[in-house]
N, C-alpha and C. Protein backbone atom coordinates (compact mmCIF):
# COMPACT_ATOMS: atom_id res chain seq x y z
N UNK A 1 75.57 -29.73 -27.27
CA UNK A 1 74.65 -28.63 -27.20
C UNK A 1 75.40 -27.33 -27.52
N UNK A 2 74.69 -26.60 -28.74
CA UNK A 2 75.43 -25.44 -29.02
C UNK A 2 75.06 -24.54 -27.77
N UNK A 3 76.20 -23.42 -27.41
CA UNK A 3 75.42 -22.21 -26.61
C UNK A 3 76.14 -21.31 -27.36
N UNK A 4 75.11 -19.68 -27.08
CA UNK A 4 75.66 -18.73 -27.55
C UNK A 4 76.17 -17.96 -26.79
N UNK A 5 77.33 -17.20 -27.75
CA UNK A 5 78.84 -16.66 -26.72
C UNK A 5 77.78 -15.82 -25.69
N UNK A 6 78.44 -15.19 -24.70
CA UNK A 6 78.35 -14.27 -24.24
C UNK A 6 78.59 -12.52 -24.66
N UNK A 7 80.00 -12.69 -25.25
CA UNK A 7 80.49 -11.82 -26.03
C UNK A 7 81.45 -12.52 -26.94
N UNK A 8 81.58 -11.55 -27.93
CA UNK A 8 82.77 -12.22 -29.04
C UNK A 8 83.28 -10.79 -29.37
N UNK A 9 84.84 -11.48 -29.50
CA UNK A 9 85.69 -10.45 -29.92
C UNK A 9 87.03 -10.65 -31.53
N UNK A 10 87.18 -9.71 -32.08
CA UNK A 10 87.93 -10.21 -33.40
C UNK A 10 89.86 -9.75 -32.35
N UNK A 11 90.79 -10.41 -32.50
CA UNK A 11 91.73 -9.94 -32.49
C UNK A 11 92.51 -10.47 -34.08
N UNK A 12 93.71 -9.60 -33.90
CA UNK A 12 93.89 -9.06 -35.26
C UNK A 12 95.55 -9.16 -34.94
N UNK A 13 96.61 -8.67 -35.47
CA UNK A 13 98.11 -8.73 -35.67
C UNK A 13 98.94 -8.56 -33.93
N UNK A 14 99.77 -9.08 -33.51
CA UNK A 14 100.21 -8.77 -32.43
C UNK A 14 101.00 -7.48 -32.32
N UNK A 15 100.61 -6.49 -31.45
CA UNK A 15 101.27 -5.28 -31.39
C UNK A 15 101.86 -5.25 -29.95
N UNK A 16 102.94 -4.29 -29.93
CA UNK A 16 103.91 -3.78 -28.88
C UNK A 16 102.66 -3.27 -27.39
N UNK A 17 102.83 -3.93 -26.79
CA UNK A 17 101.84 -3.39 -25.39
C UNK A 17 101.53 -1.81 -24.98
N UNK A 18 100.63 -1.54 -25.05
CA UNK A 18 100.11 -0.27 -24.76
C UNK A 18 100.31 0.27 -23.36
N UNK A 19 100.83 1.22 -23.41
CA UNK A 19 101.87 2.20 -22.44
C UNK A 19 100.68 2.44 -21.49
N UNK A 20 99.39 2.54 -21.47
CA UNK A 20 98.68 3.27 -21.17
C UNK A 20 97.77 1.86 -20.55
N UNK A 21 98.36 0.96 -20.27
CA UNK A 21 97.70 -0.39 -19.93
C UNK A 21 98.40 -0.13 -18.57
N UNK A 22 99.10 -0.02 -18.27
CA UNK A 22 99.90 -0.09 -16.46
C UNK A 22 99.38 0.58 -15.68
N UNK A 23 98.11 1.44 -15.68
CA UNK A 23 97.66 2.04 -14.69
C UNK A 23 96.29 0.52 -14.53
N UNK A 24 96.17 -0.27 -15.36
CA UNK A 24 95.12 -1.36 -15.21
C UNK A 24 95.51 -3.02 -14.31
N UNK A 25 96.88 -2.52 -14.12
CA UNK A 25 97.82 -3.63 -13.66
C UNK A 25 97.29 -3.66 -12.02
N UNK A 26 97.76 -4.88 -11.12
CA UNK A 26 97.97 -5.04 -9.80
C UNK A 26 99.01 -5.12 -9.66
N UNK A 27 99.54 -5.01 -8.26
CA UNK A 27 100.79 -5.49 -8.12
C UNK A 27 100.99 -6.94 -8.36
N UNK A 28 101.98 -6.72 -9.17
CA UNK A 28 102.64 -8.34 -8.83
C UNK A 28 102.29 -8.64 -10.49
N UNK A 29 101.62 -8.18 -11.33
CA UNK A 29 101.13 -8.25 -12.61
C UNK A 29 101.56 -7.51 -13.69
N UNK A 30 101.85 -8.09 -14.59
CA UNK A 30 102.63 -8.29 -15.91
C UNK A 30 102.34 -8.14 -17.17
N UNK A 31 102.10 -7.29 -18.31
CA UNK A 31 101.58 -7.25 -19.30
C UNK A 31 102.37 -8.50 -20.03
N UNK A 32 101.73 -9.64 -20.98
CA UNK A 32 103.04 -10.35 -21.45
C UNK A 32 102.71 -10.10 -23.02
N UNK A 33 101.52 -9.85 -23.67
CA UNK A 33 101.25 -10.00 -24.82
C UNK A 33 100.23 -9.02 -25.16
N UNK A 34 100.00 -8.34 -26.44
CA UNK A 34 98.98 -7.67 -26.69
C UNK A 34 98.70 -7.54 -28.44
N UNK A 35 97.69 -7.36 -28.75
CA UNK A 35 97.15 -7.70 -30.01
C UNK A 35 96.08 -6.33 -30.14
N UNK A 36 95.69 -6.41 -31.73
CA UNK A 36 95.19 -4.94 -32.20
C UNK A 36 93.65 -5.93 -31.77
N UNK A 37 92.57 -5.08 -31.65
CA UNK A 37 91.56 -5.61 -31.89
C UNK A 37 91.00 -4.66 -32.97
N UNK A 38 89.42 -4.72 -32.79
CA UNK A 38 89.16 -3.32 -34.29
C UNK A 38 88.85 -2.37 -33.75
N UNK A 39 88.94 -1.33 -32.51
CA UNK A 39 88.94 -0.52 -31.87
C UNK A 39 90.05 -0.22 -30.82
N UNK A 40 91.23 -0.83 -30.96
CA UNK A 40 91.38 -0.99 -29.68
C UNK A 40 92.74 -2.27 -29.29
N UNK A 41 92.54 -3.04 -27.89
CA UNK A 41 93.49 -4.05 -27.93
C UNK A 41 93.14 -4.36 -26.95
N UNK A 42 93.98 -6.14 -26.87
CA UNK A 42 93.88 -6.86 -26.22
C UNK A 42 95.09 -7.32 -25.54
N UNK A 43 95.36 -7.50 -23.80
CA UNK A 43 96.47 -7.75 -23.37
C UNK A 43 96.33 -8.61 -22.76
N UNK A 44 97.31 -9.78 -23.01
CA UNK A 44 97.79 -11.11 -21.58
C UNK A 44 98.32 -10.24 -20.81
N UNK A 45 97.72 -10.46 -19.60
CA UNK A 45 98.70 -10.33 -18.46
C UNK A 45 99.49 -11.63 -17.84
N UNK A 46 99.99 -11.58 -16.88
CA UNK A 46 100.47 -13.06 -16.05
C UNK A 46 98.73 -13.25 -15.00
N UNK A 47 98.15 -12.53 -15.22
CA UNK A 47 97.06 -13.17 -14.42
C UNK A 47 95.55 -12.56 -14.91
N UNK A 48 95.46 -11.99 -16.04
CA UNK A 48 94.49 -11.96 -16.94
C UNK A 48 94.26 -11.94 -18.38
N UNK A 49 92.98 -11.67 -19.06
CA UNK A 49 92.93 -11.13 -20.51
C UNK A 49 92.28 -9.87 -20.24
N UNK A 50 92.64 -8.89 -20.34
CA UNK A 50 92.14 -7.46 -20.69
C UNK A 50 91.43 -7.05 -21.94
N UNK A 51 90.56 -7.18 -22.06
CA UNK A 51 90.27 -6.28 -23.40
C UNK A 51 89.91 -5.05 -23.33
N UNK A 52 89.90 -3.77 -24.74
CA UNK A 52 89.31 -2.42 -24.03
C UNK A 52 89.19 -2.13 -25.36
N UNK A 53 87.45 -1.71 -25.37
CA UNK A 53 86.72 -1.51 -26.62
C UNK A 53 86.06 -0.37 -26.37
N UNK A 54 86.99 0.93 -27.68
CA UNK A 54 86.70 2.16 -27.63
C UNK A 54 85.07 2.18 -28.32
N UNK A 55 84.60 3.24 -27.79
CA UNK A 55 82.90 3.18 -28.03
C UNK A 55 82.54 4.16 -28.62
N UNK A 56 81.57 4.56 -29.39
CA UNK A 56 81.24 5.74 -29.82
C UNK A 56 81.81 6.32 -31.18
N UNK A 57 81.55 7.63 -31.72
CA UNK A 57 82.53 7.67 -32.94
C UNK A 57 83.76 8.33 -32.69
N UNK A 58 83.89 9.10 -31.41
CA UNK A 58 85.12 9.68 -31.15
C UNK A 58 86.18 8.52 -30.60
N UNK A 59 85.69 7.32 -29.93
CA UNK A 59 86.38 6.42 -29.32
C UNK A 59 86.74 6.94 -28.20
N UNK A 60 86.26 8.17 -27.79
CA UNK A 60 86.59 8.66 -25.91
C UNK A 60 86.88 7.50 -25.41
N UNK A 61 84.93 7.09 -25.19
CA UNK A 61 84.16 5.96 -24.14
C UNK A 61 85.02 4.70 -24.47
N UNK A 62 86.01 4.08 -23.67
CA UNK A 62 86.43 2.75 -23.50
C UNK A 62 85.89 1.83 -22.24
N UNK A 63 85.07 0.59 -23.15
CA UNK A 63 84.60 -0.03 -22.22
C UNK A 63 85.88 -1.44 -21.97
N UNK A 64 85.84 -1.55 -20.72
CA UNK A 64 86.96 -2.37 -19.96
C UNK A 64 86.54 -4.37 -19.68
N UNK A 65 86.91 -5.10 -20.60
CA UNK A 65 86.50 -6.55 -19.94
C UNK A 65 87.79 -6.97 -19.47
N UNK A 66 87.53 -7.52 -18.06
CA UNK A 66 88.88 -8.34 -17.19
C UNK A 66 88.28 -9.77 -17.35
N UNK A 67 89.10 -10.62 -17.86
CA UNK A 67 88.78 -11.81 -17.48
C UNK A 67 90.19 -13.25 -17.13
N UNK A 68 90.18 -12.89 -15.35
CA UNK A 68 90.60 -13.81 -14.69
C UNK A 68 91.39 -14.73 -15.44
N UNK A 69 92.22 -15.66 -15.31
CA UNK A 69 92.44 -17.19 -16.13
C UNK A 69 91.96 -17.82 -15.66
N UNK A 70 92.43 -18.08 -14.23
CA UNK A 70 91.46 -18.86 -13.22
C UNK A 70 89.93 -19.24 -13.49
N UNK A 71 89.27 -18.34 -13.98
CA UNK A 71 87.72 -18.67 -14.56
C UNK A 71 87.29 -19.00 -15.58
N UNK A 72 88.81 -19.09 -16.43
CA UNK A 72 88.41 -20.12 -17.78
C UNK A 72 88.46 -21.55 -17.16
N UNK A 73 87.35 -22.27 -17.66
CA UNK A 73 87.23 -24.10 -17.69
C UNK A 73 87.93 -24.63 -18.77
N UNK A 74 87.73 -24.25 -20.03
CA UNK A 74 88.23 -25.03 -21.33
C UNK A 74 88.04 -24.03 -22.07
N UNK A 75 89.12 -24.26 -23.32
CA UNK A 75 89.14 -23.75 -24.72
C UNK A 75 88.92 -24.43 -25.72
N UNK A 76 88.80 -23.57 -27.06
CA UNK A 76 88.94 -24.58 -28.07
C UNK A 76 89.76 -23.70 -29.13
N UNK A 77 90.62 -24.41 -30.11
CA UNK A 77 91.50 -23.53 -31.18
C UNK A 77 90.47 -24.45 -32.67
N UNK A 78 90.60 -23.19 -33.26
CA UNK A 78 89.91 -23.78 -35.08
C UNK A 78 90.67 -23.67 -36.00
N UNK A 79 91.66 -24.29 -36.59
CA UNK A 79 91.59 -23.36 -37.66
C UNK A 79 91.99 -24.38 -38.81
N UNK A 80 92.83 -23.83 -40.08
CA UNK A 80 92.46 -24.78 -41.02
C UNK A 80 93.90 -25.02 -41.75
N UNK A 81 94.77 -24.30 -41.06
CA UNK A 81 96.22 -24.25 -41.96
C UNK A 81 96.52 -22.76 -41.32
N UNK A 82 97.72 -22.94 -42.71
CA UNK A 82 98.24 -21.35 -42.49
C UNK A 82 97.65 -20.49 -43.40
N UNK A 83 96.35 -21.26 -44.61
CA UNK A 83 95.44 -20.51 -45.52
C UNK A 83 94.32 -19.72 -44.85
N UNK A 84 93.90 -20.20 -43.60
CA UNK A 84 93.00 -19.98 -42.74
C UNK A 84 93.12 -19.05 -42.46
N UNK A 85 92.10 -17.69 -42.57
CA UNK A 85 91.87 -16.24 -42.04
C UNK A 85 90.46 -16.52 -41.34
N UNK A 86 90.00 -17.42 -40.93
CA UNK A 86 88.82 -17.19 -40.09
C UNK A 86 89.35 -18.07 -38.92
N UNK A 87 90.54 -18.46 -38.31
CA UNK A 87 90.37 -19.07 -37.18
C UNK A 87 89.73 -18.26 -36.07
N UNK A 88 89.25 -19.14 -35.07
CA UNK A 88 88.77 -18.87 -33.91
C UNK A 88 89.53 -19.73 -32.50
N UNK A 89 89.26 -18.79 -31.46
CA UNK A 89 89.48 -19.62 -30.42
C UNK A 89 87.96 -19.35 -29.51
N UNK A 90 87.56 -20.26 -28.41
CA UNK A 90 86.56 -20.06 -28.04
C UNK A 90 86.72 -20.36 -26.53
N UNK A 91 86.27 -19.80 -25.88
CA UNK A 91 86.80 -19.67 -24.21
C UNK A 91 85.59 -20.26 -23.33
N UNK A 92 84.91 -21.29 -22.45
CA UNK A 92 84.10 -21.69 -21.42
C UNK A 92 84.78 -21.12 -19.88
N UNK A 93 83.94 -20.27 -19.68
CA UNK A 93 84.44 -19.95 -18.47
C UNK A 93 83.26 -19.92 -17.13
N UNK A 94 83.33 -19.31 -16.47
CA UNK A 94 82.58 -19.52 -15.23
C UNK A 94 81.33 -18.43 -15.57
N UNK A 95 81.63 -17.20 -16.29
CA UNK A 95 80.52 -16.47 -16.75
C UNK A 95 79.92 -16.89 -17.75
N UNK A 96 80.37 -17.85 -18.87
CA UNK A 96 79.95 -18.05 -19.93
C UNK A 96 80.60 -18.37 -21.12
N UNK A 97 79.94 -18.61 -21.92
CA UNK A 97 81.13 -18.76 -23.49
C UNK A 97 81.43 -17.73 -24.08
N UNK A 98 82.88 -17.68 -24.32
CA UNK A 98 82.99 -16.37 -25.26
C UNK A 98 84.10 -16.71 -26.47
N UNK A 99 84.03 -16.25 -27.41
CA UNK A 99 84.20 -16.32 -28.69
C UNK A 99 85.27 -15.77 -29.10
N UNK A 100 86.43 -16.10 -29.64
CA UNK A 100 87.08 -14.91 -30.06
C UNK A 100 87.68 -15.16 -31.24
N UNK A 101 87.27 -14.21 -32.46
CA UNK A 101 87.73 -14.43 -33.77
C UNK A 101 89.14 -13.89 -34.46
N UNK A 102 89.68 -14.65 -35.29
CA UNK A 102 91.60 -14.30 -35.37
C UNK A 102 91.29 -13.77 -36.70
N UNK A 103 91.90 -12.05 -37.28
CA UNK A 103 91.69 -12.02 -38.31
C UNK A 103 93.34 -12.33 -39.11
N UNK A 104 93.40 -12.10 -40.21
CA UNK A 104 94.75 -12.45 -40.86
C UNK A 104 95.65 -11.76 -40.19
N UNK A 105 96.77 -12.65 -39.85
CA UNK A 105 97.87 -11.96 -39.08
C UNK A 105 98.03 -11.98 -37.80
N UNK A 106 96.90 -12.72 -37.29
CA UNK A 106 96.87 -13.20 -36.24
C UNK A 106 97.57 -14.23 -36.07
N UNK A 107 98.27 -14.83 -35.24
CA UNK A 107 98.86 -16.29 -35.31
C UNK A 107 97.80 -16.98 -34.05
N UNK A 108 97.32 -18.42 -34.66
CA UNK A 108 96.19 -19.13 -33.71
C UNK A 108 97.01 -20.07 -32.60
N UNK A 109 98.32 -20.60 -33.35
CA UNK A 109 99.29 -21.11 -32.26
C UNK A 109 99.65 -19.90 -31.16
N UNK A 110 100.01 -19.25 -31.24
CA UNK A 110 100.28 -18.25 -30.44
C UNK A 110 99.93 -17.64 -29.32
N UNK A 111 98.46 -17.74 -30.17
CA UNK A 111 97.17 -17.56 -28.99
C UNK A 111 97.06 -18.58 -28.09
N UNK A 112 96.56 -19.78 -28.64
CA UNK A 112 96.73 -21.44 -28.20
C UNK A 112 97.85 -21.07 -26.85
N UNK A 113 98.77 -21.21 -27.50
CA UNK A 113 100.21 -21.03 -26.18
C UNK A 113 100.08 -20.23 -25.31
N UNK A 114 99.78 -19.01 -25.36
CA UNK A 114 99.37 -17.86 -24.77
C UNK A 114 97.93 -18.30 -23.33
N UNK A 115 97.15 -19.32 -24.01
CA UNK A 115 95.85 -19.64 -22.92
C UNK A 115 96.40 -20.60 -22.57
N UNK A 116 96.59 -21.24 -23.21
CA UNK A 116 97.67 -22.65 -22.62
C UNK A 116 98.69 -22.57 -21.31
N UNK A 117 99.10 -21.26 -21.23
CA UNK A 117 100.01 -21.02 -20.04
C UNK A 117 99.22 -19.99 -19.23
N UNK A 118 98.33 -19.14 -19.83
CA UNK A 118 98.10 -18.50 -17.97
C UNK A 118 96.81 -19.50 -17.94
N UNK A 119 96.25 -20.41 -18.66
CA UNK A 119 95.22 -21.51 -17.79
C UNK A 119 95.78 -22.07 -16.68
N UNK A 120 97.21 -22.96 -17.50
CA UNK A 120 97.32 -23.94 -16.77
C UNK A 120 98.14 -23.68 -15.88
N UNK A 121 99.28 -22.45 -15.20
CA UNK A 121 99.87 -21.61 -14.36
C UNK A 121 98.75 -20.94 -13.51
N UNK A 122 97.76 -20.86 -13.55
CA UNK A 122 96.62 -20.22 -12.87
C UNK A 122 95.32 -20.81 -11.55
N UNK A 123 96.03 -22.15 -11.93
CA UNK A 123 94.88 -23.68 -11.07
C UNK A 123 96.12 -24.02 -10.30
């Protein structure tokens, strides 16, 4: 049975972690990874995925998604080679399905590894 995402998001080339992400931290929590999205970026923590999608045309308004590891159930990785610019990964979690599309320069192993360890470090 198909379902439709909840939300979907594109991430894009891995970039140096945003300085301005540590006031979003808990104690005890870790930025480990972060990626461009098309507004914006996306960070592993050791105990979440952060995303933060600037809004509007000035990009002031940043809207904030936290999502737990713990509340992912399963993933899935797509892709087709190293010719592949449309991989996807796709996330089942306790809120819902969500989508997330890799544009070129993205690496899909990476990602893979990346959910692969705060899933399974997280249960």
């Amino acid at each position: 049975m198909e379902t439709a995402p909840i939300t979907s998001w594109t991430l894009q080339n891995e970039i140096p972690i945003p300085e301005d992400v540590t006031p979003l931290l808990v104690a005890g929590e870790d930025a480990v990874a972060a990626f461009k999205t098309f507004r914006d970026s996306a960070v592993f923590t050791t105990k979440r995925l952060i995303v933060r999608d600037a809004q509007g045309l000035t990009g002031k308004k940043v809207e904030i998604y936290s999502l737990p590891y713990s509340n992912i159930n399963m993933w899935s990785s797509e892709n087709a080679g190293k010719l592949d610019w449309n991989s996807e990964i796709e996330l089942w979690t306790r809120a819902g399905h969500i989508k997330i599309k890799l544009s070129k320069g993205a690496d899909v192993r990476r990602l893979d590894g990346l959910i692969a360890w705060a899933v399974l470090n997280s249960h």
